[in-house]
N, C-alpha and C. Protein backbone atom coordinates (compact mmCIF):
# COMPACT_ATOMS: atom_id res chain seq x y z
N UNK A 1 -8.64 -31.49 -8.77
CA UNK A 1 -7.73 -32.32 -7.99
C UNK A 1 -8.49 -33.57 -7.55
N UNK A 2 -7.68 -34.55 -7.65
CA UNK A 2 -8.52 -35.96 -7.65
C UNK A 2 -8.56 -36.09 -6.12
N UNK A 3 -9.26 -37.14 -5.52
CA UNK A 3 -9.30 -37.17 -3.93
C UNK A 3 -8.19 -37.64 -3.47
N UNK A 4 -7.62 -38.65 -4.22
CA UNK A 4 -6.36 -39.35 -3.47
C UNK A 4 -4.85 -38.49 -3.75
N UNK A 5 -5.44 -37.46 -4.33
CA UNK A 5 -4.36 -36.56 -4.60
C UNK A 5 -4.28 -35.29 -3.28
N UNK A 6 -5.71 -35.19 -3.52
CA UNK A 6 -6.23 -34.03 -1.77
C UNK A 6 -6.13 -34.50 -0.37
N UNK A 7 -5.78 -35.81 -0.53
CA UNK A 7 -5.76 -36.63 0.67
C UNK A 7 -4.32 -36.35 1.09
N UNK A 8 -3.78 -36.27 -0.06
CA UNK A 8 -1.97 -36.91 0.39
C UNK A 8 -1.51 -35.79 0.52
N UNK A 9 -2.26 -34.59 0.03
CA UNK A 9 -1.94 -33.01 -0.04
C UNK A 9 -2.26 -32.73 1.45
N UNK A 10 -3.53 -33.04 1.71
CA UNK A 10 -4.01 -32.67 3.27
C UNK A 10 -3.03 -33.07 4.40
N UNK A 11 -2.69 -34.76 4.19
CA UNK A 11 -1.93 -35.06 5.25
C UNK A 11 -0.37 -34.46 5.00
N UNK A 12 0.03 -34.14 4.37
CA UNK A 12 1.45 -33.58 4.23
C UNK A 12 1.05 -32.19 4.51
N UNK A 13 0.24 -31.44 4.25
CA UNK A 13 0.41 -29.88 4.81
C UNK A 13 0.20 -29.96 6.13
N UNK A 14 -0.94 -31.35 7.20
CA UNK A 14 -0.93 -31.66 8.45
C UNK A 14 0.31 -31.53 9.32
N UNK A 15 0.95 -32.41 8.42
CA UNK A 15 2.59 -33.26 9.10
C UNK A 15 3.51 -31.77 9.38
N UNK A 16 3.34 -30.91 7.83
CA UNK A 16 4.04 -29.89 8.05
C UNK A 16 3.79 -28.46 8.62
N UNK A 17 2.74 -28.41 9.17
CA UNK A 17 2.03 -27.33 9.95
C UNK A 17 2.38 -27.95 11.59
N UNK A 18 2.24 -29.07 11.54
CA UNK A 18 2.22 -29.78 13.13
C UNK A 18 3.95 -29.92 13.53
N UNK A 19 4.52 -30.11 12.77
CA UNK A 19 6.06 -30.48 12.81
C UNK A 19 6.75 -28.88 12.95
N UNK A 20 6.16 -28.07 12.21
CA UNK A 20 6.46 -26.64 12.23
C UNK A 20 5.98 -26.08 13.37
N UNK A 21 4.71 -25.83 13.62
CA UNK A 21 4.42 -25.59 15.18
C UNK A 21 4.98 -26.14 16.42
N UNK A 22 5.23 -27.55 16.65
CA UNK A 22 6.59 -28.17 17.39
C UNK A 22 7.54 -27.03 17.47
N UNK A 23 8.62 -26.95 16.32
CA UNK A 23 9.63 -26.58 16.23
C UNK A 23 9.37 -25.23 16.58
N UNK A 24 8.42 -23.80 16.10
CA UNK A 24 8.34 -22.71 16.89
C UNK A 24 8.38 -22.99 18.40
N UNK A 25 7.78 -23.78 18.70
CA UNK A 25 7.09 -23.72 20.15
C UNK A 25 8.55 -24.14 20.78
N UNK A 26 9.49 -25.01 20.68
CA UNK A 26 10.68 -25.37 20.91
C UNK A 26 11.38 -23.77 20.98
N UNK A 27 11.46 -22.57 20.39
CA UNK A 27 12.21 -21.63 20.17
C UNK A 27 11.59 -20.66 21.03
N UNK A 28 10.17 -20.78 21.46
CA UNK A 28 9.09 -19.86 22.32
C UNK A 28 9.97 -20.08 23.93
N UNK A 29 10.23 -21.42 24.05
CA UNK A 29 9.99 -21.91 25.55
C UNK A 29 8.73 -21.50 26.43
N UNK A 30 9.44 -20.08 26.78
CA UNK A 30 7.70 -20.24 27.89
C UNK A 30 7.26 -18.94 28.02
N UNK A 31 7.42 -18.37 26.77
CA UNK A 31 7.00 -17.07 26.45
C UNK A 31 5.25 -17.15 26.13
N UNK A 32 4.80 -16.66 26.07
CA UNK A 32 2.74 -16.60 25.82
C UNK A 32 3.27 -16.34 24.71
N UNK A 33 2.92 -17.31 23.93
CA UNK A 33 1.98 -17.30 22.44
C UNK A 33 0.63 -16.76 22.45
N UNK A 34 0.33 -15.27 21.54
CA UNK A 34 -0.72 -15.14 21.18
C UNK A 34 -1.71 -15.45 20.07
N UNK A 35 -0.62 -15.66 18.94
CA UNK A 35 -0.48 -15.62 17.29
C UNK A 35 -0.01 -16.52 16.85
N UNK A 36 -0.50 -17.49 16.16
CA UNK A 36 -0.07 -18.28 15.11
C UNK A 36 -0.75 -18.07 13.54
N UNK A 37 -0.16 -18.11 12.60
CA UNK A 37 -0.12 -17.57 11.15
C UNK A 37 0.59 -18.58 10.60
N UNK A 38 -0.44 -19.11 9.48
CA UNK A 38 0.07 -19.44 8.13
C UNK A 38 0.57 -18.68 7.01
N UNK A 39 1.50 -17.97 6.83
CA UNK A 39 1.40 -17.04 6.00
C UNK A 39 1.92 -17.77 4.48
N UNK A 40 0.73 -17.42 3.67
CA UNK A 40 1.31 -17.83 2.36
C UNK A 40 1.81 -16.59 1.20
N UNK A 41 3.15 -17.17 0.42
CA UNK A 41 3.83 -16.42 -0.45
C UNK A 41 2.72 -16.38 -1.59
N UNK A 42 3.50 -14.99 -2.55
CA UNK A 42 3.09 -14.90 -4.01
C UNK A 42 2.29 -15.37 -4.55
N UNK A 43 3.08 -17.11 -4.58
CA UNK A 43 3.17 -17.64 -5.30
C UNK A 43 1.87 -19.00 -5.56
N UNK A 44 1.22 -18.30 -4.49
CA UNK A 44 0.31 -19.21 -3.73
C UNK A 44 0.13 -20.47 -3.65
N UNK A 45 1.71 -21.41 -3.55
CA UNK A 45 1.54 -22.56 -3.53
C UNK A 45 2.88 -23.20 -2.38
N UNK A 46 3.04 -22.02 -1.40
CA UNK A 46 3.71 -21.95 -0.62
C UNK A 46 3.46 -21.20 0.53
N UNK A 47 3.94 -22.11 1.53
CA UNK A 47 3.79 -20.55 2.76
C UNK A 47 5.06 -21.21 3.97
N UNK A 48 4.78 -20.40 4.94
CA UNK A 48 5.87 -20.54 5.68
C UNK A 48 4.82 -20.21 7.33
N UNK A 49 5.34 -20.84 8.62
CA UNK A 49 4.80 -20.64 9.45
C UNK A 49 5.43 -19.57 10.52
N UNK A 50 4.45 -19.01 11.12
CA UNK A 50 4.84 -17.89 12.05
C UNK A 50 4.21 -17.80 13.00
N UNK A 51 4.62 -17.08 14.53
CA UNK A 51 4.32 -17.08 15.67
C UNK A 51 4.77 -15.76 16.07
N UNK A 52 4.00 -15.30 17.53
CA UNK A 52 5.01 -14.34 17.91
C UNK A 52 3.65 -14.26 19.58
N UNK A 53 4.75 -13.88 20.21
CA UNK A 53 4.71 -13.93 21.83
C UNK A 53 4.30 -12.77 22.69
N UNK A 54 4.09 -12.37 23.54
CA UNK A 54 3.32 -11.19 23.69
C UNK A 54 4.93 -10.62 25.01
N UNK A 55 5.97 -11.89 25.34
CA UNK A 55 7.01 -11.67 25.61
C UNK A 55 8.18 -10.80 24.69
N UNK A 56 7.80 -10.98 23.52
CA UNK A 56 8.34 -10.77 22.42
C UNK A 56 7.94 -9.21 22.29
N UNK A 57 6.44 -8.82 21.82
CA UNK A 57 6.26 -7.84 21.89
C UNK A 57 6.83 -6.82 22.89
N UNK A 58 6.77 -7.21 24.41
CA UNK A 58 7.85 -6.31 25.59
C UNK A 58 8.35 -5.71 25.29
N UNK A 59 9.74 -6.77 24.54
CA UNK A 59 10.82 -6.52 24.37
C UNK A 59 10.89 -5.21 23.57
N UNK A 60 9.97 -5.12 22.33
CA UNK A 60 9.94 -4.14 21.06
C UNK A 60 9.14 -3.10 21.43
N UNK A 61 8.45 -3.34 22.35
CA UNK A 61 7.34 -2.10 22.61
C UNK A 61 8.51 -0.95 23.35
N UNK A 62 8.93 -1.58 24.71
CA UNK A 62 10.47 -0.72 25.64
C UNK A 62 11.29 -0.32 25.09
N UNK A 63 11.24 -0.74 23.68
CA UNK A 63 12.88 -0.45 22.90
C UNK A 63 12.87 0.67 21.94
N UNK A 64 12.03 0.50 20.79
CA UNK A 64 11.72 0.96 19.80
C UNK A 64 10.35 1.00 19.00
N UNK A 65 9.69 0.41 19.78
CA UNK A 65 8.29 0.90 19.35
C UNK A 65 7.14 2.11 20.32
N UNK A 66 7.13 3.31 19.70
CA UNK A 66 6.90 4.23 20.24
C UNK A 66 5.39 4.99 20.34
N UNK A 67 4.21 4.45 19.58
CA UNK A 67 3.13 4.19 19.61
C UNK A 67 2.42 3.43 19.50
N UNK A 68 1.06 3.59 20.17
CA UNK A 68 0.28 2.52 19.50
C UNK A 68 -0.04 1.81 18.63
N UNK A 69 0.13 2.79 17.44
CA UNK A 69 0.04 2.05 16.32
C UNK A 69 1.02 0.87 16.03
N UNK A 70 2.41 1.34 16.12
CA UNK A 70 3.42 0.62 16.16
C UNK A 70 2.91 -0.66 16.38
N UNK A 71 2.31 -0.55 18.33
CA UNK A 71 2.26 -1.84 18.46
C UNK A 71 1.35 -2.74 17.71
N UNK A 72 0.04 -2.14 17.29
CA UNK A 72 -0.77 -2.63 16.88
C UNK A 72 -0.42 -3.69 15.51
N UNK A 73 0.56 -2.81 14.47
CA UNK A 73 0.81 -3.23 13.36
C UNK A 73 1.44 -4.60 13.92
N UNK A 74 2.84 -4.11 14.69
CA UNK A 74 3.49 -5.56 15.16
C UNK A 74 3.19 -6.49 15.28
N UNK A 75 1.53 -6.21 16.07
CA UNK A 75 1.33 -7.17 16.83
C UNK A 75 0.39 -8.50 16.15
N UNK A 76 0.06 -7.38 14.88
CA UNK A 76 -1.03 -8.35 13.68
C UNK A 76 -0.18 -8.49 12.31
N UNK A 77 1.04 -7.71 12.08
CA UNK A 77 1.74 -8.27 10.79
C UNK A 77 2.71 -9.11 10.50
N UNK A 78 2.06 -10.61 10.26
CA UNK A 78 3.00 -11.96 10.75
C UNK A 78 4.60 -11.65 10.17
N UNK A 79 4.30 -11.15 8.77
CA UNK A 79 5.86 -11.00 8.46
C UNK A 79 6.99 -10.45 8.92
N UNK A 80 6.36 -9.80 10.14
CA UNK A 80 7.46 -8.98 10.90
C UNK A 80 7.27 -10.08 12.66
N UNK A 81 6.65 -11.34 12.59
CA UNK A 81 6.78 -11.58 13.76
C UNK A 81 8.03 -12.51 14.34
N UNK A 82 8.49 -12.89 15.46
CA UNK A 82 10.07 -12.82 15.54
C UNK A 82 10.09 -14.45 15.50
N UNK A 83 9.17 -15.49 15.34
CA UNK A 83 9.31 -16.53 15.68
C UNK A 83 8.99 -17.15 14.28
N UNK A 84 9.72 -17.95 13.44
CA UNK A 84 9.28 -18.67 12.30
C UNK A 84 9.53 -19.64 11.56
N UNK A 85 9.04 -20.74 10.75
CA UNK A 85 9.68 -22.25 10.79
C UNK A 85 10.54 -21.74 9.32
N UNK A 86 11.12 -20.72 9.22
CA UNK A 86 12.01 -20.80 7.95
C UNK A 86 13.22 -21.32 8.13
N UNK A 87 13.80 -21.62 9.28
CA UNK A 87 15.25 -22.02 9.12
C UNK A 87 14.62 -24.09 9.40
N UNK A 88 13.65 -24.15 9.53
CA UNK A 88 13.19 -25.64 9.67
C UNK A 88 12.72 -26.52 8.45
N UNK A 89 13.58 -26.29 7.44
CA UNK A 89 13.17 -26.09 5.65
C UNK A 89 12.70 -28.22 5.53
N UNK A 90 13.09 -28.81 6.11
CA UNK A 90 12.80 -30.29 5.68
C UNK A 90 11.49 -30.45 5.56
N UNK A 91 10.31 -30.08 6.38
CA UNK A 91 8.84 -30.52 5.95
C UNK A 91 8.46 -29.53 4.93
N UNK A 92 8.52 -28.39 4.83
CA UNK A 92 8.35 -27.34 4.17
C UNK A 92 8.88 -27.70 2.74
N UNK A 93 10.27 -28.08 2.38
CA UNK A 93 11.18 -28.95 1.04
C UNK A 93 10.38 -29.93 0.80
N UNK A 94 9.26 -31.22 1.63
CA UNK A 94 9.12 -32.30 1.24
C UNK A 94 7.66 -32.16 0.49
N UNK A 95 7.04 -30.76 1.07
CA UNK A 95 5.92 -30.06 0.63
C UNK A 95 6.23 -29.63 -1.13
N UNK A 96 7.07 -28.45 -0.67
CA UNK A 96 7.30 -28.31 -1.99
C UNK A 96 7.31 -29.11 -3.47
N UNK A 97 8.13 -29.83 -3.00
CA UNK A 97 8.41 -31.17 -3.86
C UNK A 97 6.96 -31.68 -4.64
N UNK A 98 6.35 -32.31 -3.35
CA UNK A 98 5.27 -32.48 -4.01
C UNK A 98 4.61 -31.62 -4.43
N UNK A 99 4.24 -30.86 -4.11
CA UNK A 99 3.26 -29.75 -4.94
C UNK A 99 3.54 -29.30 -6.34
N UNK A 100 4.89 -29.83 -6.51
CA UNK A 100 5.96 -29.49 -8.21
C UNK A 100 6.02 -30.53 -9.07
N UNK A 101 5.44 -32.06 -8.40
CA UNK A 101 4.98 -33.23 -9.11
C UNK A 101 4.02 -33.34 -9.74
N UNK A 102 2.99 -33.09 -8.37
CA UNK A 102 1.57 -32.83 -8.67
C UNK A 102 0.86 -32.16 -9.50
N UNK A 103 2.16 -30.90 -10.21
CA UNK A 103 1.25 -30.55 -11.63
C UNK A 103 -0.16 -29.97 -11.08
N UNK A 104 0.23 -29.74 -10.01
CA UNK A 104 -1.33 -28.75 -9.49
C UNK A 104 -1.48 -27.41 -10.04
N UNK A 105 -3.21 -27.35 -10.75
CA UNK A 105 -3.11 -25.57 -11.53
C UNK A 105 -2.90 -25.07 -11.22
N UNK A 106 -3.06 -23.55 -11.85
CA UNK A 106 -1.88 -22.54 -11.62
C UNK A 106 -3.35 -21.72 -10.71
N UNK A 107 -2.84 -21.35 -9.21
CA UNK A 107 -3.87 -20.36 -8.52
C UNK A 107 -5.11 -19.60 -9.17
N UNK A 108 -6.02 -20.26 -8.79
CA UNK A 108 -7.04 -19.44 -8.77
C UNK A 108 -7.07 -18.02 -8.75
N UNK A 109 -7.69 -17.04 -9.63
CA UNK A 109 -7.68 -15.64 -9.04
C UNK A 109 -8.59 -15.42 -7.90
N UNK A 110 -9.56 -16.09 -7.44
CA UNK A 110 -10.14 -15.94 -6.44
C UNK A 110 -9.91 -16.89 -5.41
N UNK A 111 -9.04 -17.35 -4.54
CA UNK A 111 -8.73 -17.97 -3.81
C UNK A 111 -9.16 -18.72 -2.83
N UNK A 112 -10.44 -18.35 -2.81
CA UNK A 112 -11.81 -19.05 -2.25
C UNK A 112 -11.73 -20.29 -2.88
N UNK A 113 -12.17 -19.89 -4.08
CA UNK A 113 -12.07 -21.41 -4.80
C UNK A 113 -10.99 -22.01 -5.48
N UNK A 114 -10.16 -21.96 -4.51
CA UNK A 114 -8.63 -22.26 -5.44
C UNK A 114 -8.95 -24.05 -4.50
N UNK A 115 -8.27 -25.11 -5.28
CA UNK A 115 -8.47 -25.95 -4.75
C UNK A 115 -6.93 -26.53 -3.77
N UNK A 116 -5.92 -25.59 -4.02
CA UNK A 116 -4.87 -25.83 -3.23
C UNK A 116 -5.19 -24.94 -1.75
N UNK A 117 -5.93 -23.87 -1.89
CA UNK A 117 -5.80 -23.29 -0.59
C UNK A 117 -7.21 -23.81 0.09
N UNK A 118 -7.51 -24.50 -0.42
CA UNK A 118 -8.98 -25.05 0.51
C UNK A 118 -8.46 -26.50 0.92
N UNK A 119 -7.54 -27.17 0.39
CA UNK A 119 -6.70 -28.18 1.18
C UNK A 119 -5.64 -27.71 2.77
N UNK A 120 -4.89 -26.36 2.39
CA UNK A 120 -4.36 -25.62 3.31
C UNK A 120 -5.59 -25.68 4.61
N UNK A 121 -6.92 -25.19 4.08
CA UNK A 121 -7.52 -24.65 5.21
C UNK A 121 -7.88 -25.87 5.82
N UNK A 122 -8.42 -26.88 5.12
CA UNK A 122 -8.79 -28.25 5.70
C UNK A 122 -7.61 -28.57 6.73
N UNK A 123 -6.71 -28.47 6.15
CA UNK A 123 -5.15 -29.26 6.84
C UNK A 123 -4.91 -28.56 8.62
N UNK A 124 -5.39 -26.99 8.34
CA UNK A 124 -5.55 -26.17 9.29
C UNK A 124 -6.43 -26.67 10.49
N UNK A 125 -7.71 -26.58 9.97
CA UNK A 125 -8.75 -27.17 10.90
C UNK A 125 -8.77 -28.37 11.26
N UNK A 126 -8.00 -29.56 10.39
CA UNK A 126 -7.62 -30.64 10.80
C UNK A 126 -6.45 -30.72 12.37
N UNK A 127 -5.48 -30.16 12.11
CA UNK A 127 -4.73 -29.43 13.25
C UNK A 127 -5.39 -29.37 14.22
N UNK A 128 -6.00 -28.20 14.15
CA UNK A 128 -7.22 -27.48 15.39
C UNK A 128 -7.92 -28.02 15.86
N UNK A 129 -8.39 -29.29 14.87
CA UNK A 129 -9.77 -30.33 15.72
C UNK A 129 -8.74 -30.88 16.43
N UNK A 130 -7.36 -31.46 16.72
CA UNK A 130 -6.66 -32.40 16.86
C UNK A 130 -6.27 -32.00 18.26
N UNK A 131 -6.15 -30.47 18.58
CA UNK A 131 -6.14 -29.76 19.69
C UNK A 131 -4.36 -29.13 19.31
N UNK A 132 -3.97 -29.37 18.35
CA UNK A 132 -2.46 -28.98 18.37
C UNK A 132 -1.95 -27.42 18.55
N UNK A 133 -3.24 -26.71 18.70
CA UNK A 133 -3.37 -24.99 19.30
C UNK A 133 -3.96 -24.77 20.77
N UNK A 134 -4.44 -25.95 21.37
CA UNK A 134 -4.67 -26.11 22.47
C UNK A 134 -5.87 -26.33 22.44
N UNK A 135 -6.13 -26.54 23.74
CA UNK A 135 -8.00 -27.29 24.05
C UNK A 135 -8.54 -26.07 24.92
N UNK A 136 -9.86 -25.57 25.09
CA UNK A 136 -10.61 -25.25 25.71
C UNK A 136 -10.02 -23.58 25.92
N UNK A 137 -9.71 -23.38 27.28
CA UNK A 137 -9.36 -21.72 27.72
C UNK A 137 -7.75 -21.74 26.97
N UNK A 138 -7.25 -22.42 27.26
CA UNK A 138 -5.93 -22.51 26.32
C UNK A 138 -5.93 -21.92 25.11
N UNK A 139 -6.79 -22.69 24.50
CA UNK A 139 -7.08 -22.50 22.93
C UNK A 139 -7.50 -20.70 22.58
N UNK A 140 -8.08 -20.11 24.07
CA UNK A 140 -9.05 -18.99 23.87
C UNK A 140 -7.65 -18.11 23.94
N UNK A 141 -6.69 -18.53 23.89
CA UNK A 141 -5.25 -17.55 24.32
C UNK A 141 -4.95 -17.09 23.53
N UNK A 142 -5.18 -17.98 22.00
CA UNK A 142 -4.28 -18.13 20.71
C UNK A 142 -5.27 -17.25 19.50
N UNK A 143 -5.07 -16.34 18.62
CA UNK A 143 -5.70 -16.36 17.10
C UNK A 143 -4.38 -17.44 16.55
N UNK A 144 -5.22 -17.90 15.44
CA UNK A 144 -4.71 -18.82 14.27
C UNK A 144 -5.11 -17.97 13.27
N UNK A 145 -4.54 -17.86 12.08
CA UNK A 145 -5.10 -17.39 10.82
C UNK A 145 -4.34 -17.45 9.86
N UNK A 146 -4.76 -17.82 8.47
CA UNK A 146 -3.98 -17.31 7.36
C UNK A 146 -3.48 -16.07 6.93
N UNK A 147 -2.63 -15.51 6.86
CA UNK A 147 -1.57 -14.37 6.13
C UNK A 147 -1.35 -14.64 4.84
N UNK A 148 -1.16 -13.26 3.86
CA UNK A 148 -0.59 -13.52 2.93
C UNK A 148 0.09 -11.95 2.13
N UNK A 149 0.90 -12.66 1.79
CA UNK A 149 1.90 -11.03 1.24
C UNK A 149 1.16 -10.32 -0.20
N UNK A 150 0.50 -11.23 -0.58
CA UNK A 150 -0.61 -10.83 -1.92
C UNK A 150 -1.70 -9.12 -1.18
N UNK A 151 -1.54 -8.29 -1.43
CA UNK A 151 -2.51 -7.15 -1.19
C UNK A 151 -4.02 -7.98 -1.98
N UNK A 152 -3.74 -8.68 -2.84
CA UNK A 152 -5.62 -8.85 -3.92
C UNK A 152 -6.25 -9.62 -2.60
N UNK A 153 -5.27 -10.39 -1.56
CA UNK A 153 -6.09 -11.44 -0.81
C UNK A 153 -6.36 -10.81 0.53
N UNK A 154 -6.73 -9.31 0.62
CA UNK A 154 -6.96 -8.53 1.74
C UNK A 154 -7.68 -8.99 2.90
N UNK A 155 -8.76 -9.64 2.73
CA UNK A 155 -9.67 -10.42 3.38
C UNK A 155 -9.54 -11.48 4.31
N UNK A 156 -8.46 -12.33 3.89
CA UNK A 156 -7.71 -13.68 4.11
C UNK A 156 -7.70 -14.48 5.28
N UNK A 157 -7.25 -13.47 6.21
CA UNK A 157 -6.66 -13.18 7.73
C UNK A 157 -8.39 -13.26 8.45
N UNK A 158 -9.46 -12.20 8.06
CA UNK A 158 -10.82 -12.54 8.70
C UNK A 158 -11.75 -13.64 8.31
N UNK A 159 -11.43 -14.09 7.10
CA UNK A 159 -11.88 -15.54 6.92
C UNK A 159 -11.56 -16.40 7.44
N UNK A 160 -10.25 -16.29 6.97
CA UNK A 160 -9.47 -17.91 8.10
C UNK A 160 -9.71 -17.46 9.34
N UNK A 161 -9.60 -17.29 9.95
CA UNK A 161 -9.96 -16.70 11.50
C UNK A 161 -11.61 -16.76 12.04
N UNK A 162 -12.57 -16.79 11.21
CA UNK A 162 -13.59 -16.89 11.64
C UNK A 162 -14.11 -19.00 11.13
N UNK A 163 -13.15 -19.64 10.50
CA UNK A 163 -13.41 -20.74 10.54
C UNK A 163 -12.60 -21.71 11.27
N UNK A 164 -11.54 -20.92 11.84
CA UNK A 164 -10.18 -21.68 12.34
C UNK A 164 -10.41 -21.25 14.04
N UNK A 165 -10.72 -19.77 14.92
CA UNK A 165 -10.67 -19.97 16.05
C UNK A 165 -12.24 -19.55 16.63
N UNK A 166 -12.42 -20.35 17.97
CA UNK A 166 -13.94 -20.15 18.81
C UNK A 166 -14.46 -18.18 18.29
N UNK A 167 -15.39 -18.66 18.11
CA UNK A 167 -16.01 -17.45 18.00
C UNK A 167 -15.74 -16.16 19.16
N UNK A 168 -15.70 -16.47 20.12
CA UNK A 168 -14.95 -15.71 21.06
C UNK A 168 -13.77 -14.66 20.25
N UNK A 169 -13.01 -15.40 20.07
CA UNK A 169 -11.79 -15.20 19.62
C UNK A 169 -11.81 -14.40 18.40
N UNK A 170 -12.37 -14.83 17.54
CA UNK A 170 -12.56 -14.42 16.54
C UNK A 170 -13.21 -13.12 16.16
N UNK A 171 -14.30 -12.93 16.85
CA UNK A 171 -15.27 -11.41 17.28
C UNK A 171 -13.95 -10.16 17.83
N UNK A 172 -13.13 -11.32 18.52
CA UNK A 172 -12.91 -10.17 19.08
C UNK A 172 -10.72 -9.77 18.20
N UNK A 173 -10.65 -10.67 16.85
CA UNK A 173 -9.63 -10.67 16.24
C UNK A 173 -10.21 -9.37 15.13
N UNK A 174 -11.26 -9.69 14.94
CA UNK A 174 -11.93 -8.78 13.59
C UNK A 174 -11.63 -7.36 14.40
N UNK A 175 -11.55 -6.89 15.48
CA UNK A 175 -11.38 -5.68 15.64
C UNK A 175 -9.65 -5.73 16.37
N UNK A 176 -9.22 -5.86 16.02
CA UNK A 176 -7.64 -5.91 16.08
C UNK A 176 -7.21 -4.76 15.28
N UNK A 177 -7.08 -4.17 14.96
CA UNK A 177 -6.74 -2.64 14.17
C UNK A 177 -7.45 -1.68 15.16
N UNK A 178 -8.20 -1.83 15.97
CA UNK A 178 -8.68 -0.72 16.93
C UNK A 178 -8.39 -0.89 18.30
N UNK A 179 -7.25 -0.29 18.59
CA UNK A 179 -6.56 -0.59 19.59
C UNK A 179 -7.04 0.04 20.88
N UNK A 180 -8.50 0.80 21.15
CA UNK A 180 -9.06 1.79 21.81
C UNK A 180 -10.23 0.65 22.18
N UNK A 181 -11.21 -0.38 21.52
CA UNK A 181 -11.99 -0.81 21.50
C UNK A 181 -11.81 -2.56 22.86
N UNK A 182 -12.52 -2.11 23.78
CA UNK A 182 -12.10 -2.64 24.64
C UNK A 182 -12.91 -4.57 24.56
N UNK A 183 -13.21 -4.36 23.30
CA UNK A 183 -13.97 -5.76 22.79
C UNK A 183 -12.91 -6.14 21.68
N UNK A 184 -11.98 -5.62 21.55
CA UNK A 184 -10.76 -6.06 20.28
C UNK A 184 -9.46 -6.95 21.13
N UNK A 185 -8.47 -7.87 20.39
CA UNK A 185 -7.94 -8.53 20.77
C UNK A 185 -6.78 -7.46 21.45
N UNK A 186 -6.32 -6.49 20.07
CA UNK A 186 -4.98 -5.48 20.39
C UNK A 186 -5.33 -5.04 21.77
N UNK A 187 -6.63 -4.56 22.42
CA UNK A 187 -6.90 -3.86 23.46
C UNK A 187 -6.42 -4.86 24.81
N UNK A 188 -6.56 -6.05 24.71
CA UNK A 188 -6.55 -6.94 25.87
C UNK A 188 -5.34 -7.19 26.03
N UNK A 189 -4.13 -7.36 24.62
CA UNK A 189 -3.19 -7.32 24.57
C UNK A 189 -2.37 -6.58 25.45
N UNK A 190 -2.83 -5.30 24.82
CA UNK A 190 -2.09 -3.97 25.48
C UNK A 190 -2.24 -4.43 26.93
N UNK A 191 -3.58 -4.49 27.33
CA UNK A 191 -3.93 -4.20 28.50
C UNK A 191 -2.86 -5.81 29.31
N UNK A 192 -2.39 -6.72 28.92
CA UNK A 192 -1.39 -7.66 29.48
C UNK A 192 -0.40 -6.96 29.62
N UNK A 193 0.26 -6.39 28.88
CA UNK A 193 1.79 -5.97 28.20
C UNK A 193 1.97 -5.05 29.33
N UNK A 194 1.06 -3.87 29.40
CA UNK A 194 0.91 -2.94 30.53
C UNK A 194 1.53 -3.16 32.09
N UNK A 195 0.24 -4.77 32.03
CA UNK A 195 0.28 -5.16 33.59
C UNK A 195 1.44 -5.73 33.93
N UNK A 196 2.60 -6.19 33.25
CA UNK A 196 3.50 -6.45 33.18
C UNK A 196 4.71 -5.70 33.86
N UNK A 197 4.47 -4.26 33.96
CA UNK A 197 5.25 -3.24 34.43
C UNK A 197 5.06 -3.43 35.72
């Protein structure tokens, strides 16, 4: 991919990650965001953005979610999270578009070095330097990470996550499946959701 091609790729996945985060955050009001997710399709030349609220979780934990685990999965599997820029299809369409001009190769099998998803991640951290996930203790509220519905890209979620939020954050996202571990994100979670009662 030529530079002036990665350039125009970068700032359009910018426009549409930033324009998409807007528009969740518009649908949040003033619920705590814990989670924000890029989650990318199949097809790996697409994704869609997602959020989800720890207000949100409440709701599902009181209702119908009946263990821990439950919550745990909920609380880390973007595709099931309740907030998402799919009905906000105009930056996402103007993406597409280009990416179907551009004649960009066909995905990498190793996605590390795919040169479309290392524009994604740039576009990401471009975001993040910009503060558009927040600044400072703010920022320490939120994981960011890539998702993806591909099982080969298992990994995905602890990579992006260890280049996208403060190390803080991140130490303590990698143990998110251990909902007992009082150095994991799920644990601190719980332990909000709780105090809530």
């Amino acid at each position: 991919m030529d530079s002036q091609l990665q350039q125009q790729l970068h700032d359009l996945i910018v426009e549409t990650i930033t324009e998409s985060f807007q528009y969740i955050k518009g649908l949040i009001a003033n619920e705590r965001l814990y989670g924000f997710a890029l989650h990318l399709n199949k097809d790996g030349r697409s994704f869609y953005c997602a959020a989800n609220t720890l207000d949100g979780v409440t709701k599902k934990f009181t209702v119908k979610l009946r263990s821990i685990e439950d919550v745990t999965d909920y609380l880390w599997f973007s595709s099931e999270w309740d907030y998402t820029d799919l009905a906000f299809k105009e930056y996402r369409e103007k993406l597409n578009n280009f990416v179907k001009q551009s004649n960009l190769a066909r995905p990498n099998t190793n996605i590390w070095h795919d040169a479309y998803f290392k524009v994604v991640l740039q576009a990401l951290q471009t975001c993040n330097s910009k503060g558009l996930f927040g600044i400072g203790i703010l920022r320490e509220k939120m994981a960011v990470f890539i998702d993806s519905e591909d099982s080969s890209m298992f990994d995905v979620a602890e990579k992006s996550s260890k280049l996208l939020n403060p190390p803080y954050v991140h130490d303590a996202f990698l143990r998110r499946f251990e909902p007992h571990d009082p150095q994991g994100l799920t644990y601190r979670l719980i332990g909000e959701l709780i105090a809530d009662y």
